[in-house]
N, C-alpha and C. Protein backbone atom coordinates (compact mmCIF):
# COMPACT_ATOMS: atom_id res chain seq x y z
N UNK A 1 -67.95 -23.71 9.33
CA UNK A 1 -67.43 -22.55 10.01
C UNK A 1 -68.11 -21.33 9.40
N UNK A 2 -67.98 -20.37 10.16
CA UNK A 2 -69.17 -18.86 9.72
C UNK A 2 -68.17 -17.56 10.26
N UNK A 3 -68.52 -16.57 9.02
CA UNK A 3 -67.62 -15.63 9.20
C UNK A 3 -68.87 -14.81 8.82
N UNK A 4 -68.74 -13.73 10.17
CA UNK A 4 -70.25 -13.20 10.89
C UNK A 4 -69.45 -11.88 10.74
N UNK A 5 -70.30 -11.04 9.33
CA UNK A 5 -69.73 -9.56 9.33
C UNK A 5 -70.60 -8.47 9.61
N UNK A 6 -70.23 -7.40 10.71
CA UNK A 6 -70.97 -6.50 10.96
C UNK A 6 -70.79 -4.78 10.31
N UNK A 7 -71.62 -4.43 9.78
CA UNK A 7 -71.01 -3.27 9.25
C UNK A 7 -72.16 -2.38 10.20
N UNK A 8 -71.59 -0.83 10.42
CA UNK A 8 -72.20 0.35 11.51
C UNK A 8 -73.08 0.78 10.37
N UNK A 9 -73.96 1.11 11.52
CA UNK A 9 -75.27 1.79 11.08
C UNK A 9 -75.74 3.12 11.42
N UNK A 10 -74.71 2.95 12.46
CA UNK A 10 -74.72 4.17 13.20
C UNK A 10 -73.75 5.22 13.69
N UNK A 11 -73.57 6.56 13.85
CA UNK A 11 -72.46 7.02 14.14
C UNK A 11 -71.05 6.02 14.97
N UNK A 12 -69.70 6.43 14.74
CA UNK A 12 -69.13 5.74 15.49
C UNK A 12 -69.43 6.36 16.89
N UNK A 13 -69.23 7.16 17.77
CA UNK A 13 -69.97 7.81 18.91
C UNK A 13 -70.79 7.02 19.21
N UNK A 14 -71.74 6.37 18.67
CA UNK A 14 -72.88 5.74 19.13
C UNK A 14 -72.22 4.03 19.30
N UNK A 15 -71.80 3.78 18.40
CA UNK A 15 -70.68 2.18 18.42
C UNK A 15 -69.94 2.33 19.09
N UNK A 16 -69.34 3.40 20.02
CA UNK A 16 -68.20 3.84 21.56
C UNK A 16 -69.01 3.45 22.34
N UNK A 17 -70.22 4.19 22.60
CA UNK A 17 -71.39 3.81 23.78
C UNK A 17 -71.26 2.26 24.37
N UNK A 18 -71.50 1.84 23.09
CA UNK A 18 -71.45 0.15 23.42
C UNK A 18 -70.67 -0.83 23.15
N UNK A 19 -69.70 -0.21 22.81
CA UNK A 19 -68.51 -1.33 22.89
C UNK A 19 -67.97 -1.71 23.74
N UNK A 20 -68.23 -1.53 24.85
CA UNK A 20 -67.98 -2.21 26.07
C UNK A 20 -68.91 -3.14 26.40
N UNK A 21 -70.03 -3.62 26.19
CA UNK A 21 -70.85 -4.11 26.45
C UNK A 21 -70.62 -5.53 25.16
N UNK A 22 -70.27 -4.94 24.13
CA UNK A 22 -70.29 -6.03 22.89
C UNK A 22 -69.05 -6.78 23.25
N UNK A 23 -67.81 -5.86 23.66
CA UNK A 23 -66.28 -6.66 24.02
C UNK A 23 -66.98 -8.00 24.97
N UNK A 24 -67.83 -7.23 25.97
CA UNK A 24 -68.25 -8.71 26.64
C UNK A 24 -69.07 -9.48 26.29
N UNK A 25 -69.59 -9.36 25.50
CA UNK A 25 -70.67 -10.91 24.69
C UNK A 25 -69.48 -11.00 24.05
N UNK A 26 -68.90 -10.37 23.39
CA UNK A 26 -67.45 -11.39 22.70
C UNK A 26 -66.92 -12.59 23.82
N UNK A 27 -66.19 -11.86 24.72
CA UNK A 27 -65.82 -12.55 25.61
C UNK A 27 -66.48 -13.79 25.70
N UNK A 28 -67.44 -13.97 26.31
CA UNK A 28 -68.26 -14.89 27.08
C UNK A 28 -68.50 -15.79 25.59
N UNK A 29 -68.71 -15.66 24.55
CA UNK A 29 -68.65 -16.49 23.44
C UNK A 29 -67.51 -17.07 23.16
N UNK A 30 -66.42 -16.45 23.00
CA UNK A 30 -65.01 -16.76 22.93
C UNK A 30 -64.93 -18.01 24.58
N UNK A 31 -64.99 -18.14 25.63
CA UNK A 31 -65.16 -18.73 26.90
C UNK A 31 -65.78 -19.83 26.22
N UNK A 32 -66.90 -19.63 25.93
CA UNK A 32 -67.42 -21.08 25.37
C UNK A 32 -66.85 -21.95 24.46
N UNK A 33 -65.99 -21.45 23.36
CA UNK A 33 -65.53 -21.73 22.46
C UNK A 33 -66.09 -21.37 20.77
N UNK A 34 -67.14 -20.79 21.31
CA UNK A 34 -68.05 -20.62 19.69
C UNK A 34 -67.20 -19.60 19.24
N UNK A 35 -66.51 -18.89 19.41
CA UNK A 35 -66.19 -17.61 18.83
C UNK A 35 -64.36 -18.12 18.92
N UNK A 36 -63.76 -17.96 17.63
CA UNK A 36 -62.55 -18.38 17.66
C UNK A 36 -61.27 -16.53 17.07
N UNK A 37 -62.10 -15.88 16.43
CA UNK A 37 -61.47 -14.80 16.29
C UNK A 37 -62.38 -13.52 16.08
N UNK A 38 -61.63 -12.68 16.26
CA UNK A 38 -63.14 -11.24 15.54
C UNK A 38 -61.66 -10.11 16.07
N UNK A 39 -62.63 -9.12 15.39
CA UNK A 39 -61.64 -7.79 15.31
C UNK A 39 -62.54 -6.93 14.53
N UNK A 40 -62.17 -5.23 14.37
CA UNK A 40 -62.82 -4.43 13.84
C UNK A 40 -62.01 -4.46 12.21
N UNK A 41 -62.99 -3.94 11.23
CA UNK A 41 -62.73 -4.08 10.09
C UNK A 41 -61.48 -2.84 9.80
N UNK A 42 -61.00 -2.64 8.75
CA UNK A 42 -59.93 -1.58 8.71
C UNK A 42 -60.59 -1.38 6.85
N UNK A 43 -60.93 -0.17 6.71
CA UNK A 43 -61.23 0.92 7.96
C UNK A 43 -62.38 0.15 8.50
N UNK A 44 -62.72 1.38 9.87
CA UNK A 44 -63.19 0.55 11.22
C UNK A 44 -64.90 1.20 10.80
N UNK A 45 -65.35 0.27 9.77
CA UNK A 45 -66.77 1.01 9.58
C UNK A 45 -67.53 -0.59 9.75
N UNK A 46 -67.21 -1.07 10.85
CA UNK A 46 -67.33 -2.77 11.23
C UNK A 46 -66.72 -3.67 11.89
N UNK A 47 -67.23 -4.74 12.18
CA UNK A 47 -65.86 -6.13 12.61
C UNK A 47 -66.40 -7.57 12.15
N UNK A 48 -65.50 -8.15 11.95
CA UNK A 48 -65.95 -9.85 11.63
C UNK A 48 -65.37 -10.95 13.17
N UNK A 49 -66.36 -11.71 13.17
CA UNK A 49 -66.21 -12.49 14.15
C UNK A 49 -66.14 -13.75 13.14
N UNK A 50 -65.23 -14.82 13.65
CA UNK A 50 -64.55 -16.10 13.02
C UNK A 50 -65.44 -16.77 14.28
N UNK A 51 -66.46 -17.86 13.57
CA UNK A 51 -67.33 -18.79 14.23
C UNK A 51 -67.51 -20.47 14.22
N UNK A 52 -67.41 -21.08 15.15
CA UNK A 52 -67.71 -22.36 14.58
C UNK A 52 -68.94 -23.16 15.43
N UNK A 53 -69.92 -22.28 15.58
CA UNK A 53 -71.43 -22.44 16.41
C UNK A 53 -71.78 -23.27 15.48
N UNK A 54 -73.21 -24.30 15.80
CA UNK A 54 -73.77 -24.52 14.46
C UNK A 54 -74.86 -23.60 14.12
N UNK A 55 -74.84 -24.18 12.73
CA UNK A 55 -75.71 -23.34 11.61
C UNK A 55 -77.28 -22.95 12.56
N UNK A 56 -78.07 -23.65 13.26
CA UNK A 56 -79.38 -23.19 13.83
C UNK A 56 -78.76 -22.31 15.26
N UNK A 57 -77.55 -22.36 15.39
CA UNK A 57 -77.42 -21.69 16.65
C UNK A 57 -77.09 -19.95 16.08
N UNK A 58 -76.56 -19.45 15.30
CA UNK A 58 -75.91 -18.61 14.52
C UNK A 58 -76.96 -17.21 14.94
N UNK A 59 -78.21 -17.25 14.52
CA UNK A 59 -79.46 -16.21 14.57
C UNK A 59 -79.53 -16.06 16.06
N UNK A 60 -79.60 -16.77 17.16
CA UNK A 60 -79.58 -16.86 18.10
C UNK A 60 -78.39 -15.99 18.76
N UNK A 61 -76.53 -16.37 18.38
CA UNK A 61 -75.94 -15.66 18.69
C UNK A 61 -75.73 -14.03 18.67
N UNK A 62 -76.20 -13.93 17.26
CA UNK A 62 -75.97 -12.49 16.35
C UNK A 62 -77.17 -11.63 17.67
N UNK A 63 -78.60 -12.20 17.98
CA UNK A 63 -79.44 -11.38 18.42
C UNK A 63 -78.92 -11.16 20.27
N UNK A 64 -77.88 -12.25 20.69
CA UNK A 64 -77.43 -11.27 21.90
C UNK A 64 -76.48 -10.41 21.75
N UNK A 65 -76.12 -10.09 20.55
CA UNK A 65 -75.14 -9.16 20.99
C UNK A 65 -75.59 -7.77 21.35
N UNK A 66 -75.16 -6.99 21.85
CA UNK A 66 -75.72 -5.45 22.27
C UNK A 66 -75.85 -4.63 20.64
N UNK A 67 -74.97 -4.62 19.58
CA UNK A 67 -74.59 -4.16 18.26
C UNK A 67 -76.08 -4.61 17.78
N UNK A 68 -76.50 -5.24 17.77
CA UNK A 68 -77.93 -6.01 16.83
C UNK A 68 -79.29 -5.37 17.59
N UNK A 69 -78.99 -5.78 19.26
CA UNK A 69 -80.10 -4.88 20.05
C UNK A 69 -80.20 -3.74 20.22
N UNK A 70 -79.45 -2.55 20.03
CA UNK A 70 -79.43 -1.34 19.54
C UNK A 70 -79.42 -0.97 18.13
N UNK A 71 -79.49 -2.08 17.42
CA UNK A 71 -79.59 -1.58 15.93
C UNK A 71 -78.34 -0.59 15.48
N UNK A 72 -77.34 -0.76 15.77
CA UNK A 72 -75.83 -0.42 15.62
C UNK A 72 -75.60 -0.87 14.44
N UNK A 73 -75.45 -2.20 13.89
CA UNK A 73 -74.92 -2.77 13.26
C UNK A 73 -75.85 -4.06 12.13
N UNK A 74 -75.62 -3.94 10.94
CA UNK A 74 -76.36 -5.17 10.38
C UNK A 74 -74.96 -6.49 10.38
N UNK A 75 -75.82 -7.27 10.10
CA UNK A 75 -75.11 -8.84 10.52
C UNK A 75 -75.22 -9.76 9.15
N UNK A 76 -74.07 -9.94 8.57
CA UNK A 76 -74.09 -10.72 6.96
C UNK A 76 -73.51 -12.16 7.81
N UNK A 77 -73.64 -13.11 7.53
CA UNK A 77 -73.36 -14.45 7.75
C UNK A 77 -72.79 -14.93 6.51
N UNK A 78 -71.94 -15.87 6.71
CA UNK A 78 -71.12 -16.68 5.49
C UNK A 78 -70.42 -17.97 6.06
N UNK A 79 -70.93 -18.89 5.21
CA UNK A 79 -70.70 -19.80 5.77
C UNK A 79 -69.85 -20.59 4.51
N UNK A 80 -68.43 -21.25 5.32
CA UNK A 80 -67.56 -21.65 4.40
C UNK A 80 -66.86 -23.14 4.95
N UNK A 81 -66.83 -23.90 3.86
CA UNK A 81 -66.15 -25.27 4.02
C UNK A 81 -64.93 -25.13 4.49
N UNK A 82 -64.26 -25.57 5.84
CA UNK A 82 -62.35 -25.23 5.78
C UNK A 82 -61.98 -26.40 5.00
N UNK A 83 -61.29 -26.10 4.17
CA UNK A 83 -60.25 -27.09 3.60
C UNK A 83 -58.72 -27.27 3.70
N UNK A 84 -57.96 -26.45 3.96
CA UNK A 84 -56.96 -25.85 3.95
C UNK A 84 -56.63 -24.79 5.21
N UNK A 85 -55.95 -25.44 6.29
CA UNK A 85 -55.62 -25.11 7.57
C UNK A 85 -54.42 -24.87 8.02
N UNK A 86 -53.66 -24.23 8.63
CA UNK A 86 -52.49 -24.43 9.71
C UNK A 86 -52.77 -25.49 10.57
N UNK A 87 -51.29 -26.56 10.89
CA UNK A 87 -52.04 -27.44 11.71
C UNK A 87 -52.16 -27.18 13.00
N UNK A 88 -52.00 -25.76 13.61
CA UNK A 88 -52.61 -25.46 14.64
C UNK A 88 -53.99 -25.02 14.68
N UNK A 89 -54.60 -25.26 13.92
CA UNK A 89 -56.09 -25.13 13.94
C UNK A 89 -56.90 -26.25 13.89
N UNK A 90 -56.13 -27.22 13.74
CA UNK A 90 -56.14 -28.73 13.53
C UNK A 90 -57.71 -29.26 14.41
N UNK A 91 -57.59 -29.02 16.01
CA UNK A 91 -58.45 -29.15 16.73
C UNK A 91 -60.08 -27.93 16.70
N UNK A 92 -59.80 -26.77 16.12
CA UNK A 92 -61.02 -25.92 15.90
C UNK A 92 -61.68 -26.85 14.85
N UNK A 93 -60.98 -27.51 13.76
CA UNK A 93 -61.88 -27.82 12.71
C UNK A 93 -62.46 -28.92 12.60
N UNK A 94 -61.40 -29.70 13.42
CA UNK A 94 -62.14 -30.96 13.70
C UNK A 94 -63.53 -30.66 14.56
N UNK A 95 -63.12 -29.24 15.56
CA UNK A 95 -64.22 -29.55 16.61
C UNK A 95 -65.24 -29.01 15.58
N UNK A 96 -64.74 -28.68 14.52
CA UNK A 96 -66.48 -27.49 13.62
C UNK A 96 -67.32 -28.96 12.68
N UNK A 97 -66.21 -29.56 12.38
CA UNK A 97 -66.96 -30.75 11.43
C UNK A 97 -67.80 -31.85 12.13
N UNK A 98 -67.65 -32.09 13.57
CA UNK A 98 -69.06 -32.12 14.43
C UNK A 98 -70.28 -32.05 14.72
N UNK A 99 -70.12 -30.61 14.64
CA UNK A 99 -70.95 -29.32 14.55
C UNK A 99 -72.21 -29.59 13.88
């Protein structure tokens, strides 16, 4: 599983412009299933997206987002073993250890 952090690079004004455009590559990732959570950081100088793509797919995701193609935002990746779950997550992790 990968916890995909974006921090601004750029005015927030300029991260308004396109956050409508990024809400929907969220979307449409979230639809697929690769994308299981995300939100803006607090304070809001960023957001983390909760991932369970695999590892060669990851570079691929980060470069559609609109945040990366406007150079908005840099993109830290982290990638972590789940060990320790709610068992309603039961089925994300099984589906990540697949992966």
């Amino acid at each position: 599983m990968f916890i995909i952090e974006l921090t601004y690079i750029q005015p927030i004004d300029i991260v308004e412009q396109w956050l409508a455009s990024h809400k929907a590559y969220l979307q449409e990732h979230f639809a697929s299933g690769e994308f299981i959570a995300s939100g803006p950081k607090i304070p809001r100088d960023g957001g983390i997206i909760v991932c369970i793509a695999d590892r060669k797919s990851i570079q691929a995701l980060i470069e559609e987002d609109p945040f990366y193609q406007q150079g908005i935002a840099e993109f830290c990746v982290r990638e972590f073993e789940v060990s320790r779950y709610h068992d309603a997550l039961k089925p994300l992790v099984d589906s990540d250890s697949s992966a």
